[in-house]
PDB file of N, CA and C in Angstrom:
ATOM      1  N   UNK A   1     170.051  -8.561   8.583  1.00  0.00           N
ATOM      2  CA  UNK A   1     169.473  -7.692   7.583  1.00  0.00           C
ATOM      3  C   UNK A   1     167.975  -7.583   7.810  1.00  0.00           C
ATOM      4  N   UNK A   2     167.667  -6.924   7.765  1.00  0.00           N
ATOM      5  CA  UNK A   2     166.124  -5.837   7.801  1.00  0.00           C
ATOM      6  C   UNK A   2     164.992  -6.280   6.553  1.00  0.00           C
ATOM      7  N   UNK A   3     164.351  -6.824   6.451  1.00  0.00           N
ATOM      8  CA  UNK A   3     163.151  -7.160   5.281  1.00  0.00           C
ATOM      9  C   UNK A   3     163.257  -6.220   4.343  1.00  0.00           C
ATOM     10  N   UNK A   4     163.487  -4.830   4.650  1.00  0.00           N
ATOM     11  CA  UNK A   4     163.433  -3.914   3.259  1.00  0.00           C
ATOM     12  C   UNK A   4     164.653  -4.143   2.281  1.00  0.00           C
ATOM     13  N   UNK A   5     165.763  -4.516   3.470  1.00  0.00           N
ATOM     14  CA  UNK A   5     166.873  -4.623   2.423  1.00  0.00           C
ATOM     15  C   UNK A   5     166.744  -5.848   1.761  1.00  0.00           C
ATOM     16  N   UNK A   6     166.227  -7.118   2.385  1.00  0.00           N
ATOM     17  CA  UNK A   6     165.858  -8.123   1.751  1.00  0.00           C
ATOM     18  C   UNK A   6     165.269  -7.973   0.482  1.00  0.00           C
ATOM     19  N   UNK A   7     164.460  -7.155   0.917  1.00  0.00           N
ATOM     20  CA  UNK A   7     163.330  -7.298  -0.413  1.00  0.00           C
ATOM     21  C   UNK A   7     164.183  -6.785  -1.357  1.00  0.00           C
ATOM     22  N   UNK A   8     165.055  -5.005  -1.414  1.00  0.00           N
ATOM     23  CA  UNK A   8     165.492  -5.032  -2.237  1.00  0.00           C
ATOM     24  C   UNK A   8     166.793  -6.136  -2.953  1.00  0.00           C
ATOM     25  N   UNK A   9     167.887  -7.079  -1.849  1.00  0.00           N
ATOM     26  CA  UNK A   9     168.352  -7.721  -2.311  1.00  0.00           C
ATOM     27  C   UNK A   9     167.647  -8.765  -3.787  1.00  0.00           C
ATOM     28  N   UNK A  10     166.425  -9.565  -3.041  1.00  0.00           N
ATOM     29  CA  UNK A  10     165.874 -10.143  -3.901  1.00  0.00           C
ATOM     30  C   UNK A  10     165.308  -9.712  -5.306  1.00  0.00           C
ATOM     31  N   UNK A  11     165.159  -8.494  -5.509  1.00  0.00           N
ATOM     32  CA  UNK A  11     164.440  -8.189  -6.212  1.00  0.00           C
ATOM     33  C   UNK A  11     165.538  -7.120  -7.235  1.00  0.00           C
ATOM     34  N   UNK A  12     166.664  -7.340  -7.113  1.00  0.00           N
ATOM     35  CA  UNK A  12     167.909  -7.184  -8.357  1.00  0.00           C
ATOM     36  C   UNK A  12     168.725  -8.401  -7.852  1.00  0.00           C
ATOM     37  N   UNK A  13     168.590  -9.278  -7.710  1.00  0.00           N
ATOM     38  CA  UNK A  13     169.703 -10.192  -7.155  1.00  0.00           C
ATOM     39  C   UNK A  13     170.547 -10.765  -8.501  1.00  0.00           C
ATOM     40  N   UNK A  14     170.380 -10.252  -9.520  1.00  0.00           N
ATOM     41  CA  UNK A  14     170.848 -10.203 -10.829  1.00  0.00           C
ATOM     42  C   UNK A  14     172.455  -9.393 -10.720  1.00  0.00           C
ATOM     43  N   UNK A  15     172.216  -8.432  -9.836  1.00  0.00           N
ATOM     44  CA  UNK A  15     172.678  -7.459 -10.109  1.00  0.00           C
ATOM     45  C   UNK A  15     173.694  -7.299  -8.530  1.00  0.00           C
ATOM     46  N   UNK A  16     175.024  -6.378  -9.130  1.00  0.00           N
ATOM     47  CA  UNK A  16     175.638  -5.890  -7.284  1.00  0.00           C
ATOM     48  C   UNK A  16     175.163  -4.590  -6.570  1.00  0.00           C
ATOM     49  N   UNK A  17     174.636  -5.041  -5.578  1.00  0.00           N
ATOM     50  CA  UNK A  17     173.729  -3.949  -4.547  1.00  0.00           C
ATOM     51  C   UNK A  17     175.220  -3.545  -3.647  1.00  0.00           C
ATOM     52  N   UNK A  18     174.404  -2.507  -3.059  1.00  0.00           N
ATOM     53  CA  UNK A  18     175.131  -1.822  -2.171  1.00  0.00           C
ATOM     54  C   UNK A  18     174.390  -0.945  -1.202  1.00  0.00           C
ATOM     55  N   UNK A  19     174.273  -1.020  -0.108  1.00  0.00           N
ATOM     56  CA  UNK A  19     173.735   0.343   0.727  1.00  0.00           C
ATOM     57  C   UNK A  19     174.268   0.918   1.677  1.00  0.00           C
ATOM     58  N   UNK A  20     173.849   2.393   2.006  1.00  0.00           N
ATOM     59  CA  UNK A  20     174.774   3.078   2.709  1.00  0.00           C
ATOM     60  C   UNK A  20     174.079   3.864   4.367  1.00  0.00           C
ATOM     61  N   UNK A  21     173.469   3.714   5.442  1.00  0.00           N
ATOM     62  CA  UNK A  21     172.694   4.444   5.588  1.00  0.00           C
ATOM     63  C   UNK A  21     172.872   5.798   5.617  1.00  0.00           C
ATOM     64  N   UNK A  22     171.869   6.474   5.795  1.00  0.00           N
ATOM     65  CA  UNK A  22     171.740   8.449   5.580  1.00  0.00           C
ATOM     66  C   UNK A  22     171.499   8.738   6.929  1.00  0.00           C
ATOM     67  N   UNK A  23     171.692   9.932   7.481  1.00  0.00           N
ATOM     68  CA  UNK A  23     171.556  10.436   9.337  1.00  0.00           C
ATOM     69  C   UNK A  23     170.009  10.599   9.515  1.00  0.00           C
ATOM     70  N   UNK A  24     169.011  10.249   8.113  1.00  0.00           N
ATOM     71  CA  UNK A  24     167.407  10.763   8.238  1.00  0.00           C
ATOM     72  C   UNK A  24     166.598   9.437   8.167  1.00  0.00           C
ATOM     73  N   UNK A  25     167.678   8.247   8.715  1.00  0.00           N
ATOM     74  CA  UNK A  25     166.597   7.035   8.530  1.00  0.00           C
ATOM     75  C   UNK A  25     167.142   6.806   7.101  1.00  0.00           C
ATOM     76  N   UNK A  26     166.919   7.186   6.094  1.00  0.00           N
ATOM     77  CA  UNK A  26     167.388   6.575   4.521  1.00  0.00           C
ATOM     78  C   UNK A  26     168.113   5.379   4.602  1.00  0.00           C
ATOM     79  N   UNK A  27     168.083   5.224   3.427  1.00  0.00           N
ATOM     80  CA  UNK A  27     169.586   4.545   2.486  1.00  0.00           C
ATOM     81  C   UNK A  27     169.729   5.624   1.271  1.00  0.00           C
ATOM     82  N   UNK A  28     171.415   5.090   1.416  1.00  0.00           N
ATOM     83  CA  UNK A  28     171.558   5.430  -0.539  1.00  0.00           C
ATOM     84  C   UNK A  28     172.023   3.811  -0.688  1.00  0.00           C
ATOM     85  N   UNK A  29     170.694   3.907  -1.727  1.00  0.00           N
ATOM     86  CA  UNK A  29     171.159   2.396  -2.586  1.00  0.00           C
ATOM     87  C   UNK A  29     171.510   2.891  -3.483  1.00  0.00           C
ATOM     88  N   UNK A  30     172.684   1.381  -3.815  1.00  0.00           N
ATOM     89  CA  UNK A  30     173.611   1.528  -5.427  1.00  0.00           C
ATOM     90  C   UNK A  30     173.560   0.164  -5.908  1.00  0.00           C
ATOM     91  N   UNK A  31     173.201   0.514  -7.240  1.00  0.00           N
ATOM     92  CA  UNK A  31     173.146  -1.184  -8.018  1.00  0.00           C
ATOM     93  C   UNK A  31     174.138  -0.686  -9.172  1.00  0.00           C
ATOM     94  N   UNK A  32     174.778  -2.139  -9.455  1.00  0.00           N
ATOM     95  CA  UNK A  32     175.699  -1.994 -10.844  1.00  0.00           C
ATOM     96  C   UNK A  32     175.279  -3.243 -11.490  1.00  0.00           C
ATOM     97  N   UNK A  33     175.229  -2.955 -13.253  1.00  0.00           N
ATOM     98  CA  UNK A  33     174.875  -4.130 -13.919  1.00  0.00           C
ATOM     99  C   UNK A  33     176.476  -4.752 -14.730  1.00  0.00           C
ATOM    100  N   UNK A  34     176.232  -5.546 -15.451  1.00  0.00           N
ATOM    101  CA  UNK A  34     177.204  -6.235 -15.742  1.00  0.00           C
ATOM    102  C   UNK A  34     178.040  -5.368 -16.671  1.00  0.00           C
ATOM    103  N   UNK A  35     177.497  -5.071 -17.323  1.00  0.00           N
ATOM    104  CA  UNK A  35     178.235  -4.001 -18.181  1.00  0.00           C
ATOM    105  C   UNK A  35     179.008  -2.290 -17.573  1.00  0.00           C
ATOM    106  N   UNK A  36     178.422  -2.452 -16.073  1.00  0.00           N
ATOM    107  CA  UNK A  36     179.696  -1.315 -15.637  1.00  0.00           C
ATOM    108  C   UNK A  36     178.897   0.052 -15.421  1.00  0.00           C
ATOM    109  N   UNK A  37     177.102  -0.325 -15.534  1.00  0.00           N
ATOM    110  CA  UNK A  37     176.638   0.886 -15.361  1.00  0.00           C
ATOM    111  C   UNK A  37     175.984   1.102 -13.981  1.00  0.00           C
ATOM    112  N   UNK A  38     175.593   2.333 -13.276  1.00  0.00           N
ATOM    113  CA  UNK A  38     175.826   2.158 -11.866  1.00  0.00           C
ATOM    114  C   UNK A  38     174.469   3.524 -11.892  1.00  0.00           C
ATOM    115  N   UNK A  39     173.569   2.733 -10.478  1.00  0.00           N
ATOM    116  CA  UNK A  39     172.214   3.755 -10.807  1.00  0.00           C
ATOM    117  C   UNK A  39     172.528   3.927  -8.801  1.00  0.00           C
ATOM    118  N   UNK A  40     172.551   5.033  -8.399  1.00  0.00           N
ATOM    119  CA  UNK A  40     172.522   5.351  -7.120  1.00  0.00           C
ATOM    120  C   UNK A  40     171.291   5.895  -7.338  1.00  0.00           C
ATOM    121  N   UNK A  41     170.115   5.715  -5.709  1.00  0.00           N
ATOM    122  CA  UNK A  41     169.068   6.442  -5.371  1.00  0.00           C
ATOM    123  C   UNK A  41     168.747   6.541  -3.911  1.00  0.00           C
ATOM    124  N   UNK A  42     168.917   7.693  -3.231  1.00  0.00           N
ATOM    125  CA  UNK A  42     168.526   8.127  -1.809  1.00  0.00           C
ATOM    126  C   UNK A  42     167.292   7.532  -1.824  1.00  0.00           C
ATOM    127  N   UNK A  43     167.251   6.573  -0.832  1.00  0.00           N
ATOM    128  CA  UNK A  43     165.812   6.132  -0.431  1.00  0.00           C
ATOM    129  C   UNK A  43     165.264   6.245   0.805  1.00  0.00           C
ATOM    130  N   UNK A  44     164.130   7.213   1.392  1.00  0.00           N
ATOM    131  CA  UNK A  44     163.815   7.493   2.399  1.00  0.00           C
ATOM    132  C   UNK A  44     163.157   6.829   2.886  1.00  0.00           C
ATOM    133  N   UNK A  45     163.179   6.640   4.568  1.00  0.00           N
ATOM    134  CA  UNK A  45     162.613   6.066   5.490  1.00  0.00           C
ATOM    135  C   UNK A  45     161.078   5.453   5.476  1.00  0.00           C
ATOM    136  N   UNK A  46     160.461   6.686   5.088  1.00  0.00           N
ATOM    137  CA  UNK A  46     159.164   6.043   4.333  1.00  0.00           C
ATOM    138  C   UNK A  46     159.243   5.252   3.167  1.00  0.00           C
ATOM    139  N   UNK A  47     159.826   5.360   2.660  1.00  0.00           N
ATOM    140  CA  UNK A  47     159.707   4.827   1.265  1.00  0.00           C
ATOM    141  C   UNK A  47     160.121   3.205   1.558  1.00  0.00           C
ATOM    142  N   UNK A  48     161.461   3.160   2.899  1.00  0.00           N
ATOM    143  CA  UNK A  48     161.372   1.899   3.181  1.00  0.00           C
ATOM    144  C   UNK A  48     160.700   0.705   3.818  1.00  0.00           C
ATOM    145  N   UNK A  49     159.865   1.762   4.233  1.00  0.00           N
ATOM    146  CA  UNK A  49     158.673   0.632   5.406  1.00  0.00           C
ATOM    147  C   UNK A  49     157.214   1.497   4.822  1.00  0.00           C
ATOM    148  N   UNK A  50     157.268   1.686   3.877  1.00  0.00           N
ATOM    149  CA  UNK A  50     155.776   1.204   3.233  1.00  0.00           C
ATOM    150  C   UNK A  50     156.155   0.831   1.811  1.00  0.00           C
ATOM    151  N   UNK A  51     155.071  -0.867   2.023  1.00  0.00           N
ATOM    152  CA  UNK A  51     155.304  -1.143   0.922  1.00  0.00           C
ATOM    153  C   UNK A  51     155.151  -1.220  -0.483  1.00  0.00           C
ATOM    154  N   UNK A  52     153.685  -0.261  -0.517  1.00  0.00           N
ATOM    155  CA  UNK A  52     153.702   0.183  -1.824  1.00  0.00           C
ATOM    156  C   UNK A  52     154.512   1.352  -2.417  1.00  0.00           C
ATOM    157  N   UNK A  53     154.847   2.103  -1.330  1.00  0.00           N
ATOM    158  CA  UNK A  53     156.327   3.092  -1.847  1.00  0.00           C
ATOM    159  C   UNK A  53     157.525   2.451  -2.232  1.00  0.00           C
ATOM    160  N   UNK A  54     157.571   0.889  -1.816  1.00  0.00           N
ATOM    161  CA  UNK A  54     158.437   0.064  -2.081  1.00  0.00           C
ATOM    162  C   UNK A  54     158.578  -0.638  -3.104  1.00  0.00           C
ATOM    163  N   UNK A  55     157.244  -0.789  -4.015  1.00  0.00           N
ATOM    164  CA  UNK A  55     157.187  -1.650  -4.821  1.00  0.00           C
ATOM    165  C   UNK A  55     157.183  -0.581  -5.994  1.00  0.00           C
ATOM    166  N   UNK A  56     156.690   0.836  -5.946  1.00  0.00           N
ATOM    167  CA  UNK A  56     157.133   1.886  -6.846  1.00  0.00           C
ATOM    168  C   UNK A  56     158.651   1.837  -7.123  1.00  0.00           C
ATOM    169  N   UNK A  57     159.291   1.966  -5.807  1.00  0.00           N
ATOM    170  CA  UNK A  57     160.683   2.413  -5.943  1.00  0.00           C
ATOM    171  C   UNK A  57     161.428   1.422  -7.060  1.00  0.00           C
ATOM    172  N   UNK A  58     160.894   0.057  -7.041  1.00  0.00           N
ATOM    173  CA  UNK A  58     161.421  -1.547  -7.351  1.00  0.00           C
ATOM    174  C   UNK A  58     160.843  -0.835  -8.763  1.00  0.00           C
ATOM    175  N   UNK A  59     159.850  -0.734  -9.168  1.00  0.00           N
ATOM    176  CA  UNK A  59     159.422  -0.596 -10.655  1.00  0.00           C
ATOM    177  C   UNK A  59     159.947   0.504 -11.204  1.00  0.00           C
ATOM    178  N   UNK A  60     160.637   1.641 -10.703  1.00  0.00           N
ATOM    179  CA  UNK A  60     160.774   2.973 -10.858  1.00  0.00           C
ATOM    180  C   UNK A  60     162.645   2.209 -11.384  1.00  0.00           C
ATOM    181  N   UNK A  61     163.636   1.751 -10.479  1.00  0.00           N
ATOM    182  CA  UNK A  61     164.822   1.398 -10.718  1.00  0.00           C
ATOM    183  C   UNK A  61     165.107   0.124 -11.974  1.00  0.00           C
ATOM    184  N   UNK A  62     164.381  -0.524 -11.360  1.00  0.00           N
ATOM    185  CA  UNK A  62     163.931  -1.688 -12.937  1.00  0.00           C
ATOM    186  C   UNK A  62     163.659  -1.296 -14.338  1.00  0.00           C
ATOM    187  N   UNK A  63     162.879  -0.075 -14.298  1.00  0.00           N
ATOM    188  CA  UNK A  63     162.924   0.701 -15.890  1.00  0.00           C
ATOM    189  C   UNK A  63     163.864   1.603 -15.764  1.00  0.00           C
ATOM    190  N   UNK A  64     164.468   1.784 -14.818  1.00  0.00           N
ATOM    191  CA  UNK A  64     165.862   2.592 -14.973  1.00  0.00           C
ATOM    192  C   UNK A  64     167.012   1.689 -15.972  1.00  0.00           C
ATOM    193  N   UNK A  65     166.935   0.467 -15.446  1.00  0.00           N
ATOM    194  CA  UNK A  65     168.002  -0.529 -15.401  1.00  0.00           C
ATOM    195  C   UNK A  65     168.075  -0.953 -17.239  1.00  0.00           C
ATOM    196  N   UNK A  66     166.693  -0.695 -17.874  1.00  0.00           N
ATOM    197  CA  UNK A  66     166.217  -1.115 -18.746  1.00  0.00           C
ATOM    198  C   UNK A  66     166.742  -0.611 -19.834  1.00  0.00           C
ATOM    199  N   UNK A  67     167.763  -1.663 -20.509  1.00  0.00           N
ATOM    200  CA  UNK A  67     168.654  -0.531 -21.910  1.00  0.00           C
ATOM    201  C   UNK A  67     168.087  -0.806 -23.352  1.00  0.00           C
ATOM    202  N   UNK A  68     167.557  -1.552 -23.618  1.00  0.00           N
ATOM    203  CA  UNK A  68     166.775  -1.290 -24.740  1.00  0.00           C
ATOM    204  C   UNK A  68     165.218  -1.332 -24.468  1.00  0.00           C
ATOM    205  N   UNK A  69     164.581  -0.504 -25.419  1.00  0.00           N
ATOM    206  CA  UNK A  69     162.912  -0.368 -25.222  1.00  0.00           C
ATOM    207  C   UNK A  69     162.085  -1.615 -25.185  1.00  0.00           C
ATOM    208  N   UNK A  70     162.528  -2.930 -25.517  1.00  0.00           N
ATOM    209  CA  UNK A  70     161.685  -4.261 -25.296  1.00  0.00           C
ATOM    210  C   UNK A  70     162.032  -4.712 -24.165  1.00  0.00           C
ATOM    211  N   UNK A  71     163.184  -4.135 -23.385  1.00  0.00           N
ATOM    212  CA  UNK A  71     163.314  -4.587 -21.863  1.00  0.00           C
ATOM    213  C   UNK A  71     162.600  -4.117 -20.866  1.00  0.00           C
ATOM    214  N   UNK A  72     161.861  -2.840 -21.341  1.00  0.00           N
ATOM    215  CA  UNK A  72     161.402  -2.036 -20.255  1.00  0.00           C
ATOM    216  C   UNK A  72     160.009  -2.869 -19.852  1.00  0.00           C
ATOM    217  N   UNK A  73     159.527  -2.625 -18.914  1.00  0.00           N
ATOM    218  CA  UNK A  73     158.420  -3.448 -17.973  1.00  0.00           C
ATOM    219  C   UNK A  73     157.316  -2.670 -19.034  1.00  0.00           C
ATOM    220  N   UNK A  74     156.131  -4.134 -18.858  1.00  0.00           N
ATOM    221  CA  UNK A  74     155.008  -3.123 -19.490  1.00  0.00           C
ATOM    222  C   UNK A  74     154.238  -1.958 -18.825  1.00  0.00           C
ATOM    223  N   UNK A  75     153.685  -1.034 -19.909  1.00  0.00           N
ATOM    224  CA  UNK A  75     152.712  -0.077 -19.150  1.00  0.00           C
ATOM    225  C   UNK A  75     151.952  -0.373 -17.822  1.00  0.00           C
ATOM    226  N   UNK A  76     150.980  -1.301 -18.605  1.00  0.00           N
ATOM    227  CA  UNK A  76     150.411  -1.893 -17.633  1.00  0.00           C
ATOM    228  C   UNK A  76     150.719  -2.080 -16.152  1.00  0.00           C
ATOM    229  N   UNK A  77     151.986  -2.926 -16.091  1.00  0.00           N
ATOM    230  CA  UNK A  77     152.613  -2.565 -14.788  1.00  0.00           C
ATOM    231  C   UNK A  77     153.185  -1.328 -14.082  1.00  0.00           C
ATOM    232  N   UNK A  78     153.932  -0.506 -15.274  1.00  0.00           N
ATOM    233  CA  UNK A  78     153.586   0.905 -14.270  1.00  0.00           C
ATOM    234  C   UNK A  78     152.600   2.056 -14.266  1.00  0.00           C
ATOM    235  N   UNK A  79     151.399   1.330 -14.165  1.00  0.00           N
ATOM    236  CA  UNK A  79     150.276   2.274 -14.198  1.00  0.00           C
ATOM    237  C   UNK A  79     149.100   1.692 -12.747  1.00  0.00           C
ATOM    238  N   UNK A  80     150.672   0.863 -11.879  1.00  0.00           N
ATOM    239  CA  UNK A  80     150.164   0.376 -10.904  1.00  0.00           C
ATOM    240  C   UNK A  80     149.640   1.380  -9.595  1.00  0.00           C
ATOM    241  N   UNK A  81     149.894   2.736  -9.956  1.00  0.00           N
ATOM    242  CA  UNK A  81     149.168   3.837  -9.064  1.00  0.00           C
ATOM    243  C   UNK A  81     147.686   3.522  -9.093  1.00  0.00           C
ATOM    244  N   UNK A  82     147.005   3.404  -9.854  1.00  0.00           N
ATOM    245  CA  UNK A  82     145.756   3.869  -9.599  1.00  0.00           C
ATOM    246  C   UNK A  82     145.222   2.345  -8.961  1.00  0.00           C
ATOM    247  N   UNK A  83     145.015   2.334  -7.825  1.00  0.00           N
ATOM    248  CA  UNK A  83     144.593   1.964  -6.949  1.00  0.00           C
ATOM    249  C   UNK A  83     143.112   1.911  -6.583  1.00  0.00           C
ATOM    250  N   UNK A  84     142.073   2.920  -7.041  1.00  0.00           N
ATOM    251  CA  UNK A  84     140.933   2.457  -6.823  1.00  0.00           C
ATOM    252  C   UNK A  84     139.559   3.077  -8.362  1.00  0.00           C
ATOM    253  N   UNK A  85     138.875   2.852  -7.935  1.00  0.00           N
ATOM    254  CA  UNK A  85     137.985   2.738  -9.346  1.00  0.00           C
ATOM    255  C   UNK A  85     137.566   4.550  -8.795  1.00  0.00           C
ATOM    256  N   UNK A  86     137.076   5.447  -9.951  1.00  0.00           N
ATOM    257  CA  UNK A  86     136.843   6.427 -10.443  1.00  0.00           C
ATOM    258  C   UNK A  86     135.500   6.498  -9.746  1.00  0.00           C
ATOM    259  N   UNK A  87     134.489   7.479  -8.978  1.00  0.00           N
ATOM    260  CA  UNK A  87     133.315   7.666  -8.628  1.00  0.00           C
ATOM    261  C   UNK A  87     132.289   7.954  -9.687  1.00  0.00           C
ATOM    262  N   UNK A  88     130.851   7.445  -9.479  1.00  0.00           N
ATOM    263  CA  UNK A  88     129.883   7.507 -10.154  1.00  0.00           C
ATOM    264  C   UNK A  88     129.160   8.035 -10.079  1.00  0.00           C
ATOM    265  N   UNK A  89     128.442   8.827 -10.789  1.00  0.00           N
ATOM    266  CA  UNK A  89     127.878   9.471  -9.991  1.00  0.00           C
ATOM    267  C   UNK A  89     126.217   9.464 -10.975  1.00  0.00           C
ATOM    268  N   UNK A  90     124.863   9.194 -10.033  1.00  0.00           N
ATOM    269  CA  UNK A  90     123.509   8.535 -10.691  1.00  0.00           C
ATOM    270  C   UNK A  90     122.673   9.562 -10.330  1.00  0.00           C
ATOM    271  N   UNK A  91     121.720   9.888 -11.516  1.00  0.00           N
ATOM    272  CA  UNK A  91     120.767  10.902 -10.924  1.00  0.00           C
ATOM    273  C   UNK A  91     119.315  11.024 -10.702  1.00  0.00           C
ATOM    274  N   UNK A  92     119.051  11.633 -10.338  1.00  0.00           N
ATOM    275  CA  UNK A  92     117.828  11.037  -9.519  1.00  0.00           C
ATOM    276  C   UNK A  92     116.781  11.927 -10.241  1.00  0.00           C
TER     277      UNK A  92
END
C-alpha cells in the first residue's frame, strides 16, 4: 500500500474503507459508518500526492461523516485555507 492510502486508512480507521482505482490516476474512495451510511468520493491524482489537498479532502469527508452538529470539527479547523497573513500596506 502507497502512503496516501495509508494516510487515508489511518485517518477513518474507525470506519470500513474501500478503494477503487479510476483510468486518470484517481481513486473512488468509499467509507461506511456503523450505522449503514456510505459516503463515496472520486479522488484525483493530485489531490493524492499533495498533501495539503490531502488534508482538505480528510477535513472535507470527516464533516461529511458528522451526524449531529456537536460532532462536526471546529471552524477553526476548517478555516485551515488561509495559509498566509493578509499584505500591509505603509505610507510614506
Amino acid at each position: 500500500m502507497k502512503n496516501h492510502f495509508d494516510r487515508l486508512a489511518i485517518a477513518f480507521s474507525g470506519f470500513q474503507t474501500s478503494t477503487r482505482n479510476r483510468p486518470d490516476g484517481g481513486i473512488l474512495f468509499e467509507i461506511k459508518d456503523g450505522g449503514g451510511r456510505k459516503i463515496t468520493r472520486a479522488i484525483s491524482y493530485l489531490q493524492l500526492h499533495n498533501a495539503l489537498q490531502m488534508e482538505w479532502l480528510i477535513s472535507s469527508i470527516r464533516r461529511d461523516l458528522a451526524v449531529l452538529p456537536e460532532e462536526a470539527p471546529a471552524i477553526a479547523a476548517l478555516q485551515s485555507q488561509q495559509r498566509f497573513d493578509m499584505p500591509t500596506y505603509v505610507s510614506r
